[in-house]
Structures are given as C-alpha cells and as structure tokens.
C-alpha atoms as a PDB file:
ATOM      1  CA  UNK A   1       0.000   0.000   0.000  1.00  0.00           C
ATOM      2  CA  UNK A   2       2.761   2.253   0.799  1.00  0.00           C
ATOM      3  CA  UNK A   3       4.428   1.693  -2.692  1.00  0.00           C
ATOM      4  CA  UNK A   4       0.600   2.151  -4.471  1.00  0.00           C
ATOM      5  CA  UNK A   5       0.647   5.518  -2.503  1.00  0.00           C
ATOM      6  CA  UNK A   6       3.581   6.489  -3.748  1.00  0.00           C
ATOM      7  CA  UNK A   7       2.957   5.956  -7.502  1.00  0.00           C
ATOM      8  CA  UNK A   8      -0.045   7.599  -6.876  1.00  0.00           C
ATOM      9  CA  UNK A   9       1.882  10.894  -5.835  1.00  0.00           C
ATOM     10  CA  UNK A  10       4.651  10.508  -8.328  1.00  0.00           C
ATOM     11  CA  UNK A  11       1.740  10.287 -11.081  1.00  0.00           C
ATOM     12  CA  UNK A  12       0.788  14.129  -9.350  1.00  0.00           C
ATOM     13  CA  UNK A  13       4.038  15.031 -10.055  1.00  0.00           C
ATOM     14  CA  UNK A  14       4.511  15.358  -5.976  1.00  0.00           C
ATOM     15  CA  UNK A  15       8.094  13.886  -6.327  1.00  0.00           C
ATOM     16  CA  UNK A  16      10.395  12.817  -8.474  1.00  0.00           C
ATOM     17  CA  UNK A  17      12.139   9.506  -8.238  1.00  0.00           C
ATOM     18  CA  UNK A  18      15.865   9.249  -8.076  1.00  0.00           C
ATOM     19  CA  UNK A  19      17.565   5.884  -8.888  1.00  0.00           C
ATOM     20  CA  UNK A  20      19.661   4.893  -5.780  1.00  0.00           C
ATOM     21  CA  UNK A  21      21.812   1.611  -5.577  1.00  0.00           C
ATOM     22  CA  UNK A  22      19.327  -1.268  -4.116  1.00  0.00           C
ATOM     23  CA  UNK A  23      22.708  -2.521  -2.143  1.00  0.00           C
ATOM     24  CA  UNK A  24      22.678   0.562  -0.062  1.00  0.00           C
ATOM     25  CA  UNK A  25      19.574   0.217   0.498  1.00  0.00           C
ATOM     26  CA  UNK A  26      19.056  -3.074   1.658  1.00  0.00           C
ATOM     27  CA  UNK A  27      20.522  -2.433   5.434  1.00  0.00           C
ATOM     28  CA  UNK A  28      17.428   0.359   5.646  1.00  0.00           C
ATOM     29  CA  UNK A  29      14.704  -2.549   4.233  1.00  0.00           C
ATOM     30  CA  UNK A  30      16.195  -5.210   6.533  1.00  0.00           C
ATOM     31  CA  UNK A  31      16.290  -2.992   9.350  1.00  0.00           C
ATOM     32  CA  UNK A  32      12.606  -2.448   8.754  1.00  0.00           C
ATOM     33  CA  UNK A  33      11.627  -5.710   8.499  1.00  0.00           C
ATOM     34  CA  UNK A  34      13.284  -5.837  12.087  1.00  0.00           C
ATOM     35  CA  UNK A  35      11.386  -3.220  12.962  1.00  0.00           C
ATOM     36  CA  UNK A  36       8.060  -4.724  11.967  1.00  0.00           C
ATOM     37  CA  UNK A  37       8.859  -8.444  13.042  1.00  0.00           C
ATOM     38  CA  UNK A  38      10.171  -7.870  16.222  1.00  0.00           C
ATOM     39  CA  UNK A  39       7.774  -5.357  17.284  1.00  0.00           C
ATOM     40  CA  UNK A  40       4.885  -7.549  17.134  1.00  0.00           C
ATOM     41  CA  UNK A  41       6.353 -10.081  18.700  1.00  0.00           C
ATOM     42  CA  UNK A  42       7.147  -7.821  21.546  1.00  0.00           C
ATOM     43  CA  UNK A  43       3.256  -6.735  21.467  1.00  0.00           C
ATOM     44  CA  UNK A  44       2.462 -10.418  21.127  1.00  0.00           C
ATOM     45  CA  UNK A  45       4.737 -11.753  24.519  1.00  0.00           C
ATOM     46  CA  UNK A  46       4.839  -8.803  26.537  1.00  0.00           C
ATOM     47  CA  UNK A  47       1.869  -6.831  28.016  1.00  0.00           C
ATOM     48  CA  UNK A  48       1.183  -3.608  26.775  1.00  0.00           C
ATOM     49  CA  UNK A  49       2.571  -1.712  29.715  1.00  0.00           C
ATOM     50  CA  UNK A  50       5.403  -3.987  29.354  1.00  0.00           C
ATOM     51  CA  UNK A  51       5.993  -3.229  25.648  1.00  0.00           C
ATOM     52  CA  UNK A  52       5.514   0.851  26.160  1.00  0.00           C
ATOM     53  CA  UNK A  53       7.945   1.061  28.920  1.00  0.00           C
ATOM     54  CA  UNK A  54      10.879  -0.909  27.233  1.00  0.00           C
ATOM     55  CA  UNK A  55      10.008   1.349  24.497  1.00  0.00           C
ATOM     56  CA  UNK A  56      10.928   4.323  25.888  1.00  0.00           C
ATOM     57  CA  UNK A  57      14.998   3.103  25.659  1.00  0.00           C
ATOM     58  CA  UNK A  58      14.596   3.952  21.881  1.00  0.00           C
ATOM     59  CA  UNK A  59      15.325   7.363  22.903  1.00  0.00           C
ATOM     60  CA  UNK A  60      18.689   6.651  24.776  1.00  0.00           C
ATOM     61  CA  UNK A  61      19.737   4.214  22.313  1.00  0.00           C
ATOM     62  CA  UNK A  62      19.490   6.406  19.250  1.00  0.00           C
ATOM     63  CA  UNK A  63      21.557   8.653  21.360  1.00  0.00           C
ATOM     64  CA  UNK A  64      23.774   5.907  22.121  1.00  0.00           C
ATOM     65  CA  UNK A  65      24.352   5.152  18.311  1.00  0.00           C
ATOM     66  CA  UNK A  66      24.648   8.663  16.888  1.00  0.00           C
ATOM     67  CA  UNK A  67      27.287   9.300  19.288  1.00  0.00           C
ATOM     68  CA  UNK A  68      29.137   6.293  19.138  1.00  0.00           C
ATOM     69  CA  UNK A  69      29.243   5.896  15.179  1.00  0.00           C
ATOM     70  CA  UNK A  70      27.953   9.417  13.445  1.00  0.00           C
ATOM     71  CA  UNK A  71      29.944  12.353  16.050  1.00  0.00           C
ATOM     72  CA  UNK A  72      26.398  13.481  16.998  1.00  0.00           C
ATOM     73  CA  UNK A  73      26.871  15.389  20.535  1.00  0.00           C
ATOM     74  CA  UNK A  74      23.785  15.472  22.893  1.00  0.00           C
ATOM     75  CA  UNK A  75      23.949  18.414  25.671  1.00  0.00           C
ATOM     76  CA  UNK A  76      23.137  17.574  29.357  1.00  0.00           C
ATOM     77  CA  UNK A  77      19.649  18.815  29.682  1.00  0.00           C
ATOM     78  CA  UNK A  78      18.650  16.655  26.238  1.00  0.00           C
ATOM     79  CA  UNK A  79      19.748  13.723  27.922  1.00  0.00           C
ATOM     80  CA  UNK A  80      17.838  14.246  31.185  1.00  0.00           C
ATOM     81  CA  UNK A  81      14.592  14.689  29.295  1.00  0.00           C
ATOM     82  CA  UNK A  82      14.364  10.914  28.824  1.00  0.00           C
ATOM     83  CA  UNK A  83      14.272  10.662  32.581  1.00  0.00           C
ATOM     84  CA  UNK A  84      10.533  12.106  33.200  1.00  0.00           C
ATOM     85  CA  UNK A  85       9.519  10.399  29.965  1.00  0.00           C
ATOM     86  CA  UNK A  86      10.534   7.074  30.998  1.00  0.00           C
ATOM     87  CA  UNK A  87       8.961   7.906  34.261  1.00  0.00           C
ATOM     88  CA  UNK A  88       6.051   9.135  33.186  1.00  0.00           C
ATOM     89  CA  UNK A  89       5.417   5.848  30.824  1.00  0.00           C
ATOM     90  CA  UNK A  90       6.472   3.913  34.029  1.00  0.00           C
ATOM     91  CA  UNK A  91       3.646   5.709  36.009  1.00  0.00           C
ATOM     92  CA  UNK A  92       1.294   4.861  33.228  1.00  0.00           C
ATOM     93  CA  UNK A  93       1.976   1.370  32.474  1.00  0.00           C
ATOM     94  CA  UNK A  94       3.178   0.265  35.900  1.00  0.00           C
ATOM     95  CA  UNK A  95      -0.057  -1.559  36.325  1.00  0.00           C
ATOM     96  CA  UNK A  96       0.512  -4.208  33.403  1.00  0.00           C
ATOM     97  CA  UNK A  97       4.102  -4.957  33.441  1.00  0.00           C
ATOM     98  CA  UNK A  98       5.090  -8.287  33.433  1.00  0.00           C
ATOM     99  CA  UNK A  99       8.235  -9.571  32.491  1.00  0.00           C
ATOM    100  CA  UNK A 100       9.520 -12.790  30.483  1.00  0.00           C
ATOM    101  CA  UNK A 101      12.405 -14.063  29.189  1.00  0.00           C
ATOM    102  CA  UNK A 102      10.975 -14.411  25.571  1.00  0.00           C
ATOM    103  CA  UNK A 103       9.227 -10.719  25.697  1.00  0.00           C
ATOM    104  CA  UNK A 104      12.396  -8.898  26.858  1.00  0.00           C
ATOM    105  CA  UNK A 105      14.551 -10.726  24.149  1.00  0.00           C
ATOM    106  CA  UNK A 106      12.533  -9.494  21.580  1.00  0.00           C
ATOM    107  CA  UNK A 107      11.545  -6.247  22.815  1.00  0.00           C
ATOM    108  CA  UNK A 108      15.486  -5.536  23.472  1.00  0.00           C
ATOM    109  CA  UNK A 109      16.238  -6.460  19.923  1.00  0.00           C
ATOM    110  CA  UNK A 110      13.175  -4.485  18.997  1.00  0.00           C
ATOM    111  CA  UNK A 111      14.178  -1.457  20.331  1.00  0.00           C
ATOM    112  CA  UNK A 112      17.751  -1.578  19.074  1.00  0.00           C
ATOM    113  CA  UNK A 113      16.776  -2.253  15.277  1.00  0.00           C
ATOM    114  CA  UNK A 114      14.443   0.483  15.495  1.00  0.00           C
ATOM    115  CA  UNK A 115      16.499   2.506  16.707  1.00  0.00           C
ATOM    116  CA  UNK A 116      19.278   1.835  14.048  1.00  0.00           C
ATOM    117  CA  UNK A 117      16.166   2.265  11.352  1.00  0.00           C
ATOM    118  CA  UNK A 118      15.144   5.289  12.786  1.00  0.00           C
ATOM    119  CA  UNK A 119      18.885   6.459  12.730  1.00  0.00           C
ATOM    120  CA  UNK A 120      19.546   5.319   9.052  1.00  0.00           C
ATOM    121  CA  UNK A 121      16.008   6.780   7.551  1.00  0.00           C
ATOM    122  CA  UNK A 122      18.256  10.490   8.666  1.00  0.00           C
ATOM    123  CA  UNK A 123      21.332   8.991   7.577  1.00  0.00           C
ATOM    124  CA  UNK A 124      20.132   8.338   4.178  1.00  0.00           C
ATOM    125  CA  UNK A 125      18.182  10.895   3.238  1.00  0.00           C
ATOM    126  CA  UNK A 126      21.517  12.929   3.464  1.00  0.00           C
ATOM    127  CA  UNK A 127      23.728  10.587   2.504  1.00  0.00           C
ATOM    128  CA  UNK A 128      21.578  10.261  -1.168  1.00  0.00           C
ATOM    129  CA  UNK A 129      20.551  13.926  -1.023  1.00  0.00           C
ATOM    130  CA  UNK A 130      16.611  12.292  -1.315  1.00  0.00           C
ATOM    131  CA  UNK A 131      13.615  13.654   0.162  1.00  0.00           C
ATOM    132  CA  UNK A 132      11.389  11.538   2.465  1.00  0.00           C
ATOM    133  CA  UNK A 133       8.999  10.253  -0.720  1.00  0.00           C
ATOM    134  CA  UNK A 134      12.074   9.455  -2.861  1.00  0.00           C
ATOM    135  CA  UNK A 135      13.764   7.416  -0.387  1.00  0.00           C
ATOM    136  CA  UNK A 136      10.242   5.726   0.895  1.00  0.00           C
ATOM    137  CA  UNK A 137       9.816   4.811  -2.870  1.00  0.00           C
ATOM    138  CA  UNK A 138      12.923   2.735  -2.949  1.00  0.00           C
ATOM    139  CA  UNK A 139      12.205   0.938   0.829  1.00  0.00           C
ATOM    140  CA  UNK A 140       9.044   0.432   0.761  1.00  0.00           C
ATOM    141  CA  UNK A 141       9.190  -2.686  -1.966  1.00  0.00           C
ATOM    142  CA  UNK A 142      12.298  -3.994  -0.962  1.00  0.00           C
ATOM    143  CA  UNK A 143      11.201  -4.159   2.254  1.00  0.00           C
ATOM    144  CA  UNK A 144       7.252  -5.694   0.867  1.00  0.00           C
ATOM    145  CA  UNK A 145       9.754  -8.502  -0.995  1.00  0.00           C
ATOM    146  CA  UNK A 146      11.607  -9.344   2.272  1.00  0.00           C
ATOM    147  CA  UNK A 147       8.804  -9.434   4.592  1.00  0.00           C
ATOM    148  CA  UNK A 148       7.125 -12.106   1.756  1.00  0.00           C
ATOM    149  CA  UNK A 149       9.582 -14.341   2.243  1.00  0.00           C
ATOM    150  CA  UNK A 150       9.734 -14.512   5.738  1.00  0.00           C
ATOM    151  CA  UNK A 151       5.630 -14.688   6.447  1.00  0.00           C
ATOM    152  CA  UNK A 152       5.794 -18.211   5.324  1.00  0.00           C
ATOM    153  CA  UNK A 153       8.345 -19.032   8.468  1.00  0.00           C
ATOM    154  CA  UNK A 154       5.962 -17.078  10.804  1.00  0.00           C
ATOM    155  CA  UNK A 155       2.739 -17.471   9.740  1.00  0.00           C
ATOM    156  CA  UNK A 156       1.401 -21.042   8.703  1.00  0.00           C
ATOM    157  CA  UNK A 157       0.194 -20.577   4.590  1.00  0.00           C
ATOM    158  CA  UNK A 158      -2.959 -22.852   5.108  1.00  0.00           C
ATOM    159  CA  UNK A 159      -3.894 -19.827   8.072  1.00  0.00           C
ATOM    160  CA  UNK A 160      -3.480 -17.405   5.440  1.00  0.00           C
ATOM    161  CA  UNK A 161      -5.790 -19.261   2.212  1.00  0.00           C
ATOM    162  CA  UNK A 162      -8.191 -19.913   4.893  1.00  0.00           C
ATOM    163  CA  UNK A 163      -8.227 -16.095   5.781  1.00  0.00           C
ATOM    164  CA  UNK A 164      -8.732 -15.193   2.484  1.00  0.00           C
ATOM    165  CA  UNK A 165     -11.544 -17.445   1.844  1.00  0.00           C
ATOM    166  CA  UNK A 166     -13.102 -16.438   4.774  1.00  0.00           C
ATOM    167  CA  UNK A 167     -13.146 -12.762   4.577  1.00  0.00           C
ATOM    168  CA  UNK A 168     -15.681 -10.518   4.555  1.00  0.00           C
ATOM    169  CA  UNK A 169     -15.939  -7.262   2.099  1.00  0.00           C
ATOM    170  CA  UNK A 170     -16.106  -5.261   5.194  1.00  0.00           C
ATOM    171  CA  UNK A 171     -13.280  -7.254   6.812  1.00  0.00           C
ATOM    172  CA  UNK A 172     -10.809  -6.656   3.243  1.00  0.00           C
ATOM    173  CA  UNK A 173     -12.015  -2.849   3.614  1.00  0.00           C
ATOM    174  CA  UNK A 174     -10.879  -2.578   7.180  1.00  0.00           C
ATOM    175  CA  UNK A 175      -7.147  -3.965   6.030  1.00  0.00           C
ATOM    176  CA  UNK A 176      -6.939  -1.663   2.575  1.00  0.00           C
ATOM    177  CA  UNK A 177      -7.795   1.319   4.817  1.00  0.00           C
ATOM    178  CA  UNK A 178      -5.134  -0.036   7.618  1.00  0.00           C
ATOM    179  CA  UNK A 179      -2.823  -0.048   4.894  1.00  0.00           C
ATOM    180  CA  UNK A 180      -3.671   3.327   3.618  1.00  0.00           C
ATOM    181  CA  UNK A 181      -3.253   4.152   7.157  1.00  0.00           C
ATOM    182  CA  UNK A 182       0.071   2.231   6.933  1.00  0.00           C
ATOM    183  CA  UNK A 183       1.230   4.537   3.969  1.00  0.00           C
ATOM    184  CA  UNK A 184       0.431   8.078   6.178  1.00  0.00           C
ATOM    185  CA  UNK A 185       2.120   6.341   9.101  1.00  0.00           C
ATOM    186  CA  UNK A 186       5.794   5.575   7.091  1.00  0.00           C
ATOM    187  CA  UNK A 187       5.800   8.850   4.773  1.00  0.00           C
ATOM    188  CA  UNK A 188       5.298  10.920   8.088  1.00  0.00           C
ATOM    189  CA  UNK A 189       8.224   8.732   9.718  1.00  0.00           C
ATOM    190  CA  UNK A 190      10.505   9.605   6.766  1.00  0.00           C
ATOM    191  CA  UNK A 191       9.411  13.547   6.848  1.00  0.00           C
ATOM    192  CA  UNK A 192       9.727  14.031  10.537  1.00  0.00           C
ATOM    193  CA  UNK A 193      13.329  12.534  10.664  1.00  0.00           C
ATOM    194  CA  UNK A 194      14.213  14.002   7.408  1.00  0.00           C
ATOM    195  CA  UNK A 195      13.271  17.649   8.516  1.00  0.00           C
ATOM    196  CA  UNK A 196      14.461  17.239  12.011  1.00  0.00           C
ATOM    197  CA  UNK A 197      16.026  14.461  14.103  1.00  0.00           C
ATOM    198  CA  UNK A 198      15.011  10.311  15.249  1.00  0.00           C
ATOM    199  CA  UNK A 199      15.457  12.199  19.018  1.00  0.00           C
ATOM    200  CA  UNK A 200      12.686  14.288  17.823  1.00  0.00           C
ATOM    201  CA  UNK A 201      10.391  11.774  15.943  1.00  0.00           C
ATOM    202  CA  UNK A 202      10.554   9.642  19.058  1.00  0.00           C
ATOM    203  CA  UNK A 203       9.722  12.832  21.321  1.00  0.00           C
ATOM    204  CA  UNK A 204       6.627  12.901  18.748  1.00  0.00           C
ATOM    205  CA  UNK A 205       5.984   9.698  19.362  1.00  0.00           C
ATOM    206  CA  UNK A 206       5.784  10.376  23.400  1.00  0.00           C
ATOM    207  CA  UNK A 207       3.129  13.366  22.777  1.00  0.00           C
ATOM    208  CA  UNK A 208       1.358  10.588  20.224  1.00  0.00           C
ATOM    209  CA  UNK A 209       1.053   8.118  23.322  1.00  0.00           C
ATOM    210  CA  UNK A 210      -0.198  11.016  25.782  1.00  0.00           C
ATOM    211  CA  UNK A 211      -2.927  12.022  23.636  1.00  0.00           C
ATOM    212  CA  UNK A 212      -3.848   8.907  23.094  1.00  0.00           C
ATOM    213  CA  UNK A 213      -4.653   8.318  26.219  1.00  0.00           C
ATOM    214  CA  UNK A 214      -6.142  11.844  26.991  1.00  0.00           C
ATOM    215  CA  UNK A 215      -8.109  11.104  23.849  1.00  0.00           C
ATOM    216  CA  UNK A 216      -9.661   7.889  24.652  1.00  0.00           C
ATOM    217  CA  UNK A 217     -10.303   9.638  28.399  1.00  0.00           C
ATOM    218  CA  UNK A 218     -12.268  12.649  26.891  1.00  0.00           C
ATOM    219  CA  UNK A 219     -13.888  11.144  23.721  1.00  0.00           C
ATOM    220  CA  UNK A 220     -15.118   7.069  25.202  1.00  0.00           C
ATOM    221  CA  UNK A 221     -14.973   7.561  28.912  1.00  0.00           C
ATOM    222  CA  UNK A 222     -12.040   5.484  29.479  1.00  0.00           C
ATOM    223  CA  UNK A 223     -10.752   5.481  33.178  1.00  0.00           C
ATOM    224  CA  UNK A 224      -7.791   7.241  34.382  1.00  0.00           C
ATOM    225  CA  UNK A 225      -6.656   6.852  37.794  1.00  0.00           C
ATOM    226  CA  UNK A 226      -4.116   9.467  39.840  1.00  0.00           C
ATOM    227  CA  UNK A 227      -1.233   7.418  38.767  1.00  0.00           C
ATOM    228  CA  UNK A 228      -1.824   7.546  35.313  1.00  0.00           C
ATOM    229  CA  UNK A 229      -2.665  11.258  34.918  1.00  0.00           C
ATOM    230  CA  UNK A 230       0.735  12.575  36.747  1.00  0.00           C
ATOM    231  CA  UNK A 231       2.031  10.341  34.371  1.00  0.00           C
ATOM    232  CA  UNK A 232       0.539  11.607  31.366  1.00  0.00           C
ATOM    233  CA  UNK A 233       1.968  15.045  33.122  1.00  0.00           C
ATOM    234  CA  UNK A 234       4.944  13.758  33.410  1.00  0.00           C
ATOM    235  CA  UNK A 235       5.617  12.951  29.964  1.00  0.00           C
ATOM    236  CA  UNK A 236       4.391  15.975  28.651  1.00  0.00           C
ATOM    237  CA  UNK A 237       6.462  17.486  31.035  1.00  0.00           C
ATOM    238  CA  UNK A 238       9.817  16.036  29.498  1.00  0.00           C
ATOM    239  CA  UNK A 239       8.605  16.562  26.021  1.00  0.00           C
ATOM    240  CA  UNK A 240       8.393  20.110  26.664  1.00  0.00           C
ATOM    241  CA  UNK A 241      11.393  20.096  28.324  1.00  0.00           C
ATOM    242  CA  UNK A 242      12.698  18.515  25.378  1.00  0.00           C
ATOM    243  CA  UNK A 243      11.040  21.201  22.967  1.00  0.00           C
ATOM    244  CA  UNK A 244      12.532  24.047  24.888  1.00  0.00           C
ATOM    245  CA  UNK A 245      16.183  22.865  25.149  1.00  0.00           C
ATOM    246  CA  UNK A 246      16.078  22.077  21.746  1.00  0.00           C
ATOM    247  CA  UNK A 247      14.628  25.367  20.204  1.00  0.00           C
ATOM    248  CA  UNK A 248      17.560  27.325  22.860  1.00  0.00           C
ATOM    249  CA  UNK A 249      20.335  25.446  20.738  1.00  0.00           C
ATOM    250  CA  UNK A 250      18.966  25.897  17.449  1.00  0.00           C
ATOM    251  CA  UNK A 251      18.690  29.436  18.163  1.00  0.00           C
ATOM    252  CA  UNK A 252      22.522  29.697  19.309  1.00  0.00           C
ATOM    253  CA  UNK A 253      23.763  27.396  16.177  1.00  0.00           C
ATOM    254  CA  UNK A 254      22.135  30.001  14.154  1.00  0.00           C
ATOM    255  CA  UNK A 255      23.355  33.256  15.828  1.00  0.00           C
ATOM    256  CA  UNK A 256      26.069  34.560  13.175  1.00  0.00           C
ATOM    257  CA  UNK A 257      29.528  34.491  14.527  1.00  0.00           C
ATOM    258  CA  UNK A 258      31.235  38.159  14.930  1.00  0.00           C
ATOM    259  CA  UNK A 259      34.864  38.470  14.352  1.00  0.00           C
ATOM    260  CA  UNK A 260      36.395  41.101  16.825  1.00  0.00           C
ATOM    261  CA  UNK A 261      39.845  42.611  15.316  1.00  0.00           C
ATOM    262  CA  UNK A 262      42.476  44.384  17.033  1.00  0.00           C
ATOM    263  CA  UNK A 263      44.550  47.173  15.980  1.00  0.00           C
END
C-alpha cells in the first residue's frame, strides 16, 4: 500500500524519483523488516505496559548510536529529558508490566533495530541527497519482498488461504484502509526525521502516546486513575522540556559568529 501511494503521488508530479543503488539500500529494508517483526512479537509476549515502557529506551539508544558511530553530541539537559519520559510511561503502564524471558529478548532487539532504522532513515536521506517520498519509494518494496519471504516461516500458509476465503468485504475494507493508514504512518516517519532528528520523531511519538490516552479519556470515557494522569503530566512534562532545550540550541547554532579585530 505504501508503494501504491507512492505511484499515486509521483503520477501528481509530488516527487520525483531518483535511482539509488538497491545494495545501499538493503541495510534500511532489513532494518525495517526488524522493525516490523520484532515489534509484534514484543506486542504479542509482553503486556502492553510492558511493551511501552521498554520502548521508551529507543530514545537513549538512538543517542547511544549517533554518538558512538555518526559524532552526533547530545547536551546535558537533552539527555535528562528521557528521565521524566521514561517515568512518566512507568507511572502509566506500571499496572501491566510483566516480564519474560521471551518478551524482553525481543523487545530488546526491537528497540535496538528500530532505533538503528530510525537512525539510518536520517542517515540516508543525506547521505543520497533524497527527500522523504524518494527514499520511501525505494524501501518500501524492498522491504514488501523481504517481509514475503519470511511470512511463510511465521505465519502457517494454510492460516493465510483460509483467511482469504473467509473474509468478509467489510473485513478486506478494514485492512486496505489499515494499509492506507500504513502509507500516512511511514511517509510521516521519513518527513519528521528528514526535517528534524530520530530524538525528535521519538519525542513525537511520546506526545502521540499522551494524547492517546487523553483522547480515549475525553472522547469514550475510558478510566484514568491518579497514577496515570501525573504520568501523562509527566511525559508531557519532558517533552516540553525537550522542545525548549532544543529550540535554545537551534537558536545559538544560528546566531552569526562576529569576528572582533584588534589594531
């Protein structure tokens, strides 16, 4: 669906492809595949507390990586805001964590492919001097022909024929507009890390996970208890921490440097 969506915009003349070697780009489409894979199998042997509070260490990791391997420096007061973000998710989740052997395996691999495909989706889009649609139009397939060949080792084919056989017009509606979903999803991935930072996508992603909750609070009458709100407070707390640190550097990398000269 995401490479559909894609034609669809080149065809508006919303982009322009650019070839790019497939080799270097197979890393990205692996790492996706990682992405995807492990993910759910986090969501499928962890709880969902569980699975959003080993999620937070995206955030640290990324910074871990970037400093390690691409000379990316993180000041002080960036690196603390992970600290009332993980706390905050902690607060939130601390109800419906349960740990396993198998769930922290793959949620710890999880979160460090993600991180590295978070970290290469910025990487590339410099490296190839693409935009976020020119680089999503070489990923997305390689990464459709990858996952193809592994379904068979994860999900049984006679599940699958009977699934098709089986579904409803209403039921293949609800997965073409998941995938449309799908497409929104990745393309804002790629723009948000393109135009700023993975640090900042996954600060995004924090706000995303508060208003979720606020939203299913105000909208369906979902219950919050005290825990969960100081939480939510929490979080937003950090991100706007986050926010604010962030705009006070960009607006010191930008001041233009004056050159004093002695007689």
């Amino acid at each position: 669906m995401t490479s559909i969506g894609l034609l669809i915009c080149q065809q508006m003349n919303l982009f322009q492809p650019k070839r790019l070697p497939v080799l270097s780009m197979l890393p990205l489409a692996l790492t996706f595949c990682g992405f995807v894979v492990f993910t759910n199998l986090s969501l499928e042997t962890n709880t969902v507390g569980t699975y959003q509070l080993i999620k937070t260490m995206t955030t640290p990791c990324i910074m871990l990586i970037q400093t390690r391997f691409y000379d990316k420096t993180f000041s002080v007061p960036i690196k603390m805001t992970v600290i009332p973000i993980a706390l905050g998710v902690f607060l939130n989740s601390y109800y419906d964590v349960k740990f396993s052997v198998y769930g922290i395996i793959f949620a710890s691999i999880g979160v460090i492919v993600t991180s590295l495909y978070q970290v290469w989706v910025g990487e590339k889009q410099h490296e190839f001097q693409v935009n976020s649609m020119q680089l999503l139009f070489y990923q997305a397939p390689l990464s459709a022909g990858l996952l193809i060949l592994i379904i068979p080792f994860i999900e049984p084919v006679g599940d699958l024929v009977w699934l098709v056989k089986v579904s409803s017009l209403q039921c293949m509606v609800a997965v073409i507009m998941s995938g449309i979903v799908a497409f929104s999803v990745n393309l804002s991935i790629y723009w948000i890390i393109g135009n700023t930072s993975p640090v900042t996508y996954n600060m995004v992603g924090h706000l995303k996970f508060c208003l979720t909750l606020l939203g299913g609070f105000i909208l369906f009458h979902d219950s919050l208890n005290y825990l969960q709100i100081c939480g939510i407070v929490t979080t937003l707390a950090g991100v706007v921490a986050y926010t604010h640190f962030k705009l006070q550097e960009n607006k010191v990398t930008k001041l233009p440097t004056v050159v004093s000269e002695k007689d």
